[in-house]
Each structure stands twice: as structure tokens, then as C-alpha cells.
C-alpha atoms as a PDB file:
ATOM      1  CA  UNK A   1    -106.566  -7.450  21.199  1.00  0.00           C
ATOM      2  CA  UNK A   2    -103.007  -8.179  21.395  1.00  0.00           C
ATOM      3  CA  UNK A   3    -101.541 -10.007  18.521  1.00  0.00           C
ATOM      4  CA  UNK A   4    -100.154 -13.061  20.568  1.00  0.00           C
ATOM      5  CA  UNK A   5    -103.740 -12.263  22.922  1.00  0.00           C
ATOM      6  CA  UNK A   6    -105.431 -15.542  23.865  1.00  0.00           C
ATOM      7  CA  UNK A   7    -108.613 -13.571  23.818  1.00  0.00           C
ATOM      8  CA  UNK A   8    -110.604 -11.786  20.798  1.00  0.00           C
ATOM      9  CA  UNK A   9    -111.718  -8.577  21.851  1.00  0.00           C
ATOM     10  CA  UNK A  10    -115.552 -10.119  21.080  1.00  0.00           C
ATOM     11  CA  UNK A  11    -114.903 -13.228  23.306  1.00  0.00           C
ATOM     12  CA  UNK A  12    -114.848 -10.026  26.275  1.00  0.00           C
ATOM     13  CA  UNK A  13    -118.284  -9.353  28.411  1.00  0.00           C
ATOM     14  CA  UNK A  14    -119.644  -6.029  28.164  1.00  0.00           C
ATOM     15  CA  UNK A  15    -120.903  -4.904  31.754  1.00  0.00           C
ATOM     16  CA  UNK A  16    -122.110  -1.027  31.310  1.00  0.00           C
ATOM     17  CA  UNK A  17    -121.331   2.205  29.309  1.00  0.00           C
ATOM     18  CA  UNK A  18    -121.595   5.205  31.489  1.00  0.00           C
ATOM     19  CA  UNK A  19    -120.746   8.328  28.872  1.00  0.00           C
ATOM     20  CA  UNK A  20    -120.757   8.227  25.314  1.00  0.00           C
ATOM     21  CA  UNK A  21    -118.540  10.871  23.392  1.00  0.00           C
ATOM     22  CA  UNK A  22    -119.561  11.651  19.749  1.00  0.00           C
ATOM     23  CA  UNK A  23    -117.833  12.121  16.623  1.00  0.00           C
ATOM     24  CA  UNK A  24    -117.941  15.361  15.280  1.00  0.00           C
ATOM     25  CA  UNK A  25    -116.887  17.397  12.200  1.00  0.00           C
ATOM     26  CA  UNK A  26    -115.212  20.637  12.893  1.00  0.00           C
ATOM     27  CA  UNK A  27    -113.763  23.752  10.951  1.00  0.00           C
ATOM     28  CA  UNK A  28    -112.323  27.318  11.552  1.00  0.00           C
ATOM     29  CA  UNK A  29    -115.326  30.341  11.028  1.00  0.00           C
ATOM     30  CA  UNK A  30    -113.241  31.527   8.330  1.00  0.00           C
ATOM     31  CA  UNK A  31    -113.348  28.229   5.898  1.00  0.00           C
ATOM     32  CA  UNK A  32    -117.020  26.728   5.804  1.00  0.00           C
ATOM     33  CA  UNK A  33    -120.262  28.158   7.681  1.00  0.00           C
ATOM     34  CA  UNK A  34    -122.240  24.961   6.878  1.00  0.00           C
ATOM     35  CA  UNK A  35    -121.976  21.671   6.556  1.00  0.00           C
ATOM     36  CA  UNK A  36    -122.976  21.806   2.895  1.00  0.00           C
ATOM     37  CA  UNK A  37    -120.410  24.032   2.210  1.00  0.00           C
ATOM     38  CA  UNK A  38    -117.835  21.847   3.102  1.00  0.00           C
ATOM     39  CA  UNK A  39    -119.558  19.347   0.967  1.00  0.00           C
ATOM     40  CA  UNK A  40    -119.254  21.706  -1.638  1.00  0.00           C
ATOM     41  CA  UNK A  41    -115.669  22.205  -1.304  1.00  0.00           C
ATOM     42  CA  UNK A  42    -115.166  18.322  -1.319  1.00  0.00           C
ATOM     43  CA  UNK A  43    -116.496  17.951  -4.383  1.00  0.00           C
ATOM     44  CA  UNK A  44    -114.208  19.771  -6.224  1.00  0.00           C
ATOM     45  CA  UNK A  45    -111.453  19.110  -4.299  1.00  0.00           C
ATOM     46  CA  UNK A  46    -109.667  16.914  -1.367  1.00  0.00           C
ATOM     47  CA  UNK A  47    -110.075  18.690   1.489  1.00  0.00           C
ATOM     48  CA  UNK A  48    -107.652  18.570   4.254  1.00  0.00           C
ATOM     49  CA  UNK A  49    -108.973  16.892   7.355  1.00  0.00           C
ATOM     50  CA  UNK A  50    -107.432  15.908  10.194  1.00  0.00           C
ATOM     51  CA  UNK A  51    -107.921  12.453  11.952  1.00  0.00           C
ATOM     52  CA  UNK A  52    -107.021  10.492  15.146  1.00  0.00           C
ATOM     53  CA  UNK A  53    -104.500   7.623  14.552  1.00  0.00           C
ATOM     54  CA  UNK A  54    -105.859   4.858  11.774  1.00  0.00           C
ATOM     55  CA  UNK A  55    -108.117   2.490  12.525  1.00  0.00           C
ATOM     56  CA  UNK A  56    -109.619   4.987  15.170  1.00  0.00           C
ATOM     57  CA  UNK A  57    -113.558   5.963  15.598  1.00  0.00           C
ATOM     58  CA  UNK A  58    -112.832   9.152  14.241  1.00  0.00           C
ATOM     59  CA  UNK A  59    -110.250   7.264  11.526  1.00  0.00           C
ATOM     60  CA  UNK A  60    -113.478   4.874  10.144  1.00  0.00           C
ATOM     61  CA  UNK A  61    -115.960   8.017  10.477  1.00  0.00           C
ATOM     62  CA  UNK A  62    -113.969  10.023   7.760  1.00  0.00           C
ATOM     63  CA  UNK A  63    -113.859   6.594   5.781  1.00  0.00           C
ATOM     64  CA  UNK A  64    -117.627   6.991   6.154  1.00  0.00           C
ATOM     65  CA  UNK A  65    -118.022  10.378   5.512  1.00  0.00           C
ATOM     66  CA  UNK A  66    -116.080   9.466   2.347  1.00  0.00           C
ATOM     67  CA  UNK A  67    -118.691   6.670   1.060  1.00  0.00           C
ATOM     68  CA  UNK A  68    -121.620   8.820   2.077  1.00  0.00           C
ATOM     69  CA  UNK A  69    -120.240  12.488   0.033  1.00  0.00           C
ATOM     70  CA  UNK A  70    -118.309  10.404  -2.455  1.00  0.00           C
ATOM     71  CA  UNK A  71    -115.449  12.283  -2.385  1.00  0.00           C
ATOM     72  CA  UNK A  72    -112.081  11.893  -1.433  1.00  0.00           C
ATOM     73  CA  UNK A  73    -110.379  13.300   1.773  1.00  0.00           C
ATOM     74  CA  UNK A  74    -106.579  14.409   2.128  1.00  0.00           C
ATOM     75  CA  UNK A  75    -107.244  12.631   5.544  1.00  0.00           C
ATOM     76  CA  UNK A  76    -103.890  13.986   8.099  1.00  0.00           C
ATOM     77  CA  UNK A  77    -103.217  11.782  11.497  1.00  0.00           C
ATOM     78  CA  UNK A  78    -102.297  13.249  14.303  1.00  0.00           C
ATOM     79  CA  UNK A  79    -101.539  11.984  17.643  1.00  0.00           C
ATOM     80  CA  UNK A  80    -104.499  13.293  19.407  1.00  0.00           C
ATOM     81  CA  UNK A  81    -107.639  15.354  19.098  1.00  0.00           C
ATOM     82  CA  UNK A  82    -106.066  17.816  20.919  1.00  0.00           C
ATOM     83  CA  UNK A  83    -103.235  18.652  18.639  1.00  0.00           C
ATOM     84  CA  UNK A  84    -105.206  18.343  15.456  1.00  0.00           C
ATOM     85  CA  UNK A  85    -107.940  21.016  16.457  1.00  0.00           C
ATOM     86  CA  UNK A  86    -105.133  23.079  17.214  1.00  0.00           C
ATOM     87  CA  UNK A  87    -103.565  22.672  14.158  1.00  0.00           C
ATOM     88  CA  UNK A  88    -107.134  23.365  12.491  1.00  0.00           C
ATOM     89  CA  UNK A  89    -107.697  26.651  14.443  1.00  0.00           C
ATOM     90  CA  UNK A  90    -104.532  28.152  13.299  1.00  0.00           C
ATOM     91  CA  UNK A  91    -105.784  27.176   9.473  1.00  0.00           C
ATOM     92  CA  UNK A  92    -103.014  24.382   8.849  1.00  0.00           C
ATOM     93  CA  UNK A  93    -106.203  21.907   7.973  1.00  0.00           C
ATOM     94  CA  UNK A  94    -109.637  22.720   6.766  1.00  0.00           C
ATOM     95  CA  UNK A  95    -111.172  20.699   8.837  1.00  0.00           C
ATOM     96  CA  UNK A  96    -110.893  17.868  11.769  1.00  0.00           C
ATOM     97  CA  UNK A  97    -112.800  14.978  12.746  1.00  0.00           C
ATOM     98  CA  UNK A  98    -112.843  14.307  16.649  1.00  0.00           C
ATOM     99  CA  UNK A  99    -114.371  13.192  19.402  1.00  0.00           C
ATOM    100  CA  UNK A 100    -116.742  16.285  21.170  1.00  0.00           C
ATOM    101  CA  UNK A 101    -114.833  16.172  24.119  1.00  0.00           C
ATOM    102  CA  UNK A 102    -111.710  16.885  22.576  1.00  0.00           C
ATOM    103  CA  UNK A 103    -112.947  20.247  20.286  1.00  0.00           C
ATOM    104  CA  UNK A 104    -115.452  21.110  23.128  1.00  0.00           C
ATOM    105  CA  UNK A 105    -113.366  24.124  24.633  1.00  0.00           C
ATOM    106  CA  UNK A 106    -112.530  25.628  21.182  1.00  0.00           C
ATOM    107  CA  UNK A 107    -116.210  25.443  19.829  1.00  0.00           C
ATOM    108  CA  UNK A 108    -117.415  27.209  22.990  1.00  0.00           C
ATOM    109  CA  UNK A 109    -114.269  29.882  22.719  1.00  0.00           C
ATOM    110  CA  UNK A 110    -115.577  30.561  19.182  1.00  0.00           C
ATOM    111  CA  UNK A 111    -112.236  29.393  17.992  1.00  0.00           C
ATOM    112  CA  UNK A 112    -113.610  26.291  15.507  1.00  0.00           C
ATOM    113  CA  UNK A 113    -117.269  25.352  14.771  1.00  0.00           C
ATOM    114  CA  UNK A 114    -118.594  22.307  14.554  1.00  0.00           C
ATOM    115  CA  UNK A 115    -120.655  20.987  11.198  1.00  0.00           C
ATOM    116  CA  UNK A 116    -121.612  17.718  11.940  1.00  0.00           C
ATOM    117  CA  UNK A 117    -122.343  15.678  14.820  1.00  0.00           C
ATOM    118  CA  UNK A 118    -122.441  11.622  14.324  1.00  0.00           C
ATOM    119  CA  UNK A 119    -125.409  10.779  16.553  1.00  0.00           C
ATOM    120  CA  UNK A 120    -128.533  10.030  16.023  1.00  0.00           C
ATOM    121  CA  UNK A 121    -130.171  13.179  17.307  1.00  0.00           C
ATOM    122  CA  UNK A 122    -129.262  16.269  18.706  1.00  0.00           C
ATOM    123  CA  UNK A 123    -126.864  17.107  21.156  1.00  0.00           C
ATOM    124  CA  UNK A 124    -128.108  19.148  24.337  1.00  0.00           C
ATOM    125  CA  UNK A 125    -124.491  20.541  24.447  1.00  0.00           C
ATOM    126  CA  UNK A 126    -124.348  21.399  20.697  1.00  0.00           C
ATOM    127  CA  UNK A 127    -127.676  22.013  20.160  1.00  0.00           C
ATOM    128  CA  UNK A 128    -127.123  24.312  16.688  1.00  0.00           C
ATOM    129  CA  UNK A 129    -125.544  21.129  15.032  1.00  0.00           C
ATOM    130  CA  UNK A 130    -127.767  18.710  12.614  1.00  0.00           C
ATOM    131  CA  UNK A 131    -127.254  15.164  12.519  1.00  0.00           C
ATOM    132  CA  UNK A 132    -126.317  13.332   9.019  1.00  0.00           C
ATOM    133  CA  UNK A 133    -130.108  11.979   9.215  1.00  0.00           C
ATOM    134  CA  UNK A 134    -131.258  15.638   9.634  1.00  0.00           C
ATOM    135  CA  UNK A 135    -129.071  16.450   6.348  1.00  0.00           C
ATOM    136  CA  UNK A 136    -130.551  13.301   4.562  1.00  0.00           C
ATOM    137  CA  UNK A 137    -127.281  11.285   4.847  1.00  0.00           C
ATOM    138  CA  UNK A 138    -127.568   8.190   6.256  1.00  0.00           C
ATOM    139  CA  UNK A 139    -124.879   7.863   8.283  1.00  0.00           C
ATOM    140  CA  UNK A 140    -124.722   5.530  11.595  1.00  0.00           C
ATOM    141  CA  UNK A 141    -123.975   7.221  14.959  1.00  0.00           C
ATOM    142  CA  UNK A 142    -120.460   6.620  16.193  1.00  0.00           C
ATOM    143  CA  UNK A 143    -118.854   7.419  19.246  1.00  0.00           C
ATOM    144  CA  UNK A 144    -116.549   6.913  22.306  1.00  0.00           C
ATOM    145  CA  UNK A 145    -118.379   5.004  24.832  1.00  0.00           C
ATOM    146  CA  UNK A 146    -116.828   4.851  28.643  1.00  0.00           C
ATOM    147  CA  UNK A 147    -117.670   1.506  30.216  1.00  0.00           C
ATOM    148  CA  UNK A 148    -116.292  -1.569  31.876  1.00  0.00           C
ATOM    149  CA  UNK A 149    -115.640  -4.753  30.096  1.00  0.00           C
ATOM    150  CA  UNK A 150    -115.305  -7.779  32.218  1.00  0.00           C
ATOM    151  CA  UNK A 151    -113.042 -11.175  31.157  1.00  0.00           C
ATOM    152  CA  UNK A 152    -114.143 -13.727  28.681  1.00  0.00           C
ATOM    153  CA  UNK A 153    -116.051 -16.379  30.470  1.00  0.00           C
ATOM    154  CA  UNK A 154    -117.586 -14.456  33.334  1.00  0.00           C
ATOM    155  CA  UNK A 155    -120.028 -16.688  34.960  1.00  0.00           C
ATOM    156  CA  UNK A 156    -124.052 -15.123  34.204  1.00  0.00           C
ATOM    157  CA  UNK A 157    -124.703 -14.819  37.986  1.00  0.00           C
ATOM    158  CA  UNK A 158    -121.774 -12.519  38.483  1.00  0.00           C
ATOM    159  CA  UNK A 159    -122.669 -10.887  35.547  1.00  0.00           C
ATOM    160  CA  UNK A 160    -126.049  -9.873  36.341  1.00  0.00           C
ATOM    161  CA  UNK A 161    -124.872  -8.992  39.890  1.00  0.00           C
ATOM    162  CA  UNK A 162    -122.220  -6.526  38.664  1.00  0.00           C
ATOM    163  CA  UNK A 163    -124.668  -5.391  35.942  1.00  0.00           C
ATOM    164  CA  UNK A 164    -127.016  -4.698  37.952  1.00  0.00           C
ATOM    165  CA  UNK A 165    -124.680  -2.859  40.404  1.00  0.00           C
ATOM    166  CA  UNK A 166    -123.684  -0.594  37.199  1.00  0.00           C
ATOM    167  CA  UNK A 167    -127.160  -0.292  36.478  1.00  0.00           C
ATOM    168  CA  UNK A 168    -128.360   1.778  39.813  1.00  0.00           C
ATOM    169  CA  UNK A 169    -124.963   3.871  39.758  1.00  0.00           C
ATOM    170  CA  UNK A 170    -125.563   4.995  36.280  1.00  0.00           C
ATOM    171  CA  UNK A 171    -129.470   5.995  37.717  1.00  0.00           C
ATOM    172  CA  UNK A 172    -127.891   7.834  40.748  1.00  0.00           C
ATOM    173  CA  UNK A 173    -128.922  11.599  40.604  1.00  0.00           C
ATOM    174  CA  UNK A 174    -125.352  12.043  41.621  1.00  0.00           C
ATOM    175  CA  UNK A 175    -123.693  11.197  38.778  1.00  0.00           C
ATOM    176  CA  UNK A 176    -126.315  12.017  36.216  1.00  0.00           C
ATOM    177  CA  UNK A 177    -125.830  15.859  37.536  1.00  0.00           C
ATOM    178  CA  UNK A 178    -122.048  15.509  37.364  1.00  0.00           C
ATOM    179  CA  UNK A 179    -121.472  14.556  34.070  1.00  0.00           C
ATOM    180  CA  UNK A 180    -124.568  17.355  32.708  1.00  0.00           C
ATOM    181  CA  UNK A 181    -121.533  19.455  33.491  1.00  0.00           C
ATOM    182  CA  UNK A 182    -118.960  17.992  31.388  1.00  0.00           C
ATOM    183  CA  UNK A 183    -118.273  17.569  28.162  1.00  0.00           C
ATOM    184  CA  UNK A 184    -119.367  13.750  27.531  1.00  0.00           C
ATOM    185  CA  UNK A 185    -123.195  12.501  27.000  1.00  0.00           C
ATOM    186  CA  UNK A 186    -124.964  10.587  30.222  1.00  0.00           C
ATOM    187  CA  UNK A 187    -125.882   8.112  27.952  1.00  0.00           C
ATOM    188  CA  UNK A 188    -125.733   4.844  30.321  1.00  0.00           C
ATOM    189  CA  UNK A 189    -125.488   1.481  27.958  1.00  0.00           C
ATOM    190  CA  UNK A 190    -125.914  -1.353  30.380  1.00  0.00           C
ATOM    191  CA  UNK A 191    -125.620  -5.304  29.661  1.00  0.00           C
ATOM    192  CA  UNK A 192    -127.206  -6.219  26.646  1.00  0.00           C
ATOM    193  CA  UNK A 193    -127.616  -2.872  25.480  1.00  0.00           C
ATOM    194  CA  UNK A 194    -123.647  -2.217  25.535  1.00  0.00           C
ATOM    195  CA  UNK A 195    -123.206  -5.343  23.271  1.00  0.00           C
ATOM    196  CA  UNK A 196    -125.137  -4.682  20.889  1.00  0.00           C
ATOM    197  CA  UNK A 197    -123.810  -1.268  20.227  1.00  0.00           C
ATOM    198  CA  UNK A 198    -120.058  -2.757  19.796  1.00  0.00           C
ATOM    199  CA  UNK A 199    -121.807  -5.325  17.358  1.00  0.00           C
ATOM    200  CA  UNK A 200    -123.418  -2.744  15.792  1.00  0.00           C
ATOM    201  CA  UNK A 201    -120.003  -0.826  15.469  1.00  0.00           C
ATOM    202  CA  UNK A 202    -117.873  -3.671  14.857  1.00  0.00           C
ATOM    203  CA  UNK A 203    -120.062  -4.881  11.756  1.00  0.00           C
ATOM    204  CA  UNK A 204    -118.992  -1.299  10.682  1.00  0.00           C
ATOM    205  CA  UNK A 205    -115.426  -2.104  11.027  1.00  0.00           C
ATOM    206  CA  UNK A 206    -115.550  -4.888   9.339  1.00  0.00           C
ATOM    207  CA  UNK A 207    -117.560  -3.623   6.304  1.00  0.00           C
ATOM    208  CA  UNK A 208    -114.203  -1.181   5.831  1.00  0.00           C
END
């Protein structure tokens, strides 16, 4: 929310999630072939690994990632995921936290690999990369989810009708083939589903 916002983000009504996009941990080939490797090398010293913003998912996953390894991070912000897995396959970093969609073309170009994936199984598009629960870590999954919010307030009847409506275009055939193709999970969160998933995040947050 806005600082001078009327509204909490909380006081908002989740309608539907239509994509998720999960948080992964990347590297270059030449640095760490395994996850416990770079484990390894955090142990004995602060590894240098590139984040989104602050206060970002990717931000609060390497605050995570911190608590579960306890180590310490030389965590780097850059603007985007785009620039920092660029500045991790030319070796400036030694690793980057991101969301898949941003590392996607340089994992499948060979030009960074990915270690970790924050979800809570497997991904069909990165199948070769465990899960923190796979690794005995127990880590929550965290991601970008797409999806429509609608104002504070909204009356229940309109909110069933437009949940409903997100509902049956999420199950279209359509769309479910379309985003197979991208880079982004068809992982449709609808109504009370979706809210629970920001509450579930947002206790997170606050725990940090």
C-alpha cells in the first residue's frame, strides 16, 4: 500500500491467481555444480548473491535461505532479475536469487544453472532441480503469483460471480496449453485458495 493509502493491502479481495513464478537459486557452471556446494562455500565464507530490490520475494527468500544454512550472504540488489543474472553469467556474483522466469533463457542456453527451486515439488520445466524439502531444508515455497485483486469491500455476490468467471477461464484448454509454453507455472489459485497463500506469505513477511 501507499503510505497516505486508505486501504491495507490485506483489507483487498483476492479473486484468482492464474501463473505462479518460483524463486530460484542460480549460479555460473564454473562456480558450484550442486546445491551443497554452494552451501559449502557459504559456510566458510559470504558468498556474493544477487537479489531483486529489498523487501522483494526474492529479497525475503535469501533472508530465508540465510536462517535455514546459517550463514551470512554478501546479498547485492539490482534493479531487475534480468540485469543481475547477467551480471552472474559474466562471474561478477556467485550466485543470484530470481524469479524462474527471469533466469529461464540463460539456464536453457547453458549459460547459468539453477540449484534450488523454492516450491514445494518439482518443476516440469526444471525438472533436474530438488526442492529445499528434497535437500531436508525446510523451507516454504515462495513465488510470484499473477492474479487479480479486486477493491476492499466487494460485495460476496459479485465476488463469487467474478470468481467463478476466473474459475472456468483458468480450466479453459486454451490457456492451460498456452502458458505449458512459457516460462511461468499454470498453477490457477482461485478465491479462497489465493488468500490463503498471501496469508501464508505475509505471516512470512512479518516473521522477518
Amino acid at each position: 500500500s501507499q503510505p497516505n493509502s486508505v486501504y491495507k493491502t490485506k483489507e483487498f479481495v483476492p479473486l484468482g491467481a492464474f501463473a505462479r513464478d518460483d524463486v530460484v537459486l542460480v549460479t555460473h557452471p564454473d562456480l558450484f555444480s550442486t546445491f551443497d556446494e554452494f552451501v559449502k562455500a557459504a559456510k566458510t565464507q559470504p558468498v556474493r548473491v544477487g537479489v531483486t530490490g529489498k523487501g522483494t520475494t526474492v529479497h525475503l527468500a535469501g533472508l530465508i535461505l540465510e536462517n535455514a544454512l546459517g550463514v551470512k550472504f554478501n546479498m547485492i540488489p539490482f534493479g531487475g532479475g534480468s540485469e543481475s543474472v547477467t551480471s552472474l553469467a559474466g562471474k561478477h556474483i556467485d550466485a543470484v536469487l530470481t524469479i524462474g522466469s527471469s533466469a529461464y533463457t540463460m539456464i536453457r542456453g547453458g549459460k547459468i544453472k539453477p540449484l534450488l527451486l523454492f516450491a514445494g515439488e518439482r518443476s516440469p520445466k526444471y525438472p533436474q532441480v530438488p526442492t529445499p524439502k528434497e535437500l531436508g531444508y525446510d523451507i516454504q515455497p515462495l513465488a510470484n503469483h499473477t492474479g487479480i485483486l479486486a477493491p476492499p469491500n466487494l460485495p460476496l455476490n459479485e465476488r463469487q460471480i467474478l470468481e467463478a468467471a476466473f474459475a472456468r477461464a483458468a480450466k479453459n484448454p486454451s490457456y492451460k496449453e498456452w502458458m505449458e509454453k512459457g516460462v511461468a507455472e499454470y498453477a490457477p489459485l482461485i478465491g479462497k485458495d489465493y488468500r490463503n497463500d498471501i496469508e501464508r506469505v505475509t505471516k512470512i513477511v512479518e516473521g522477518f
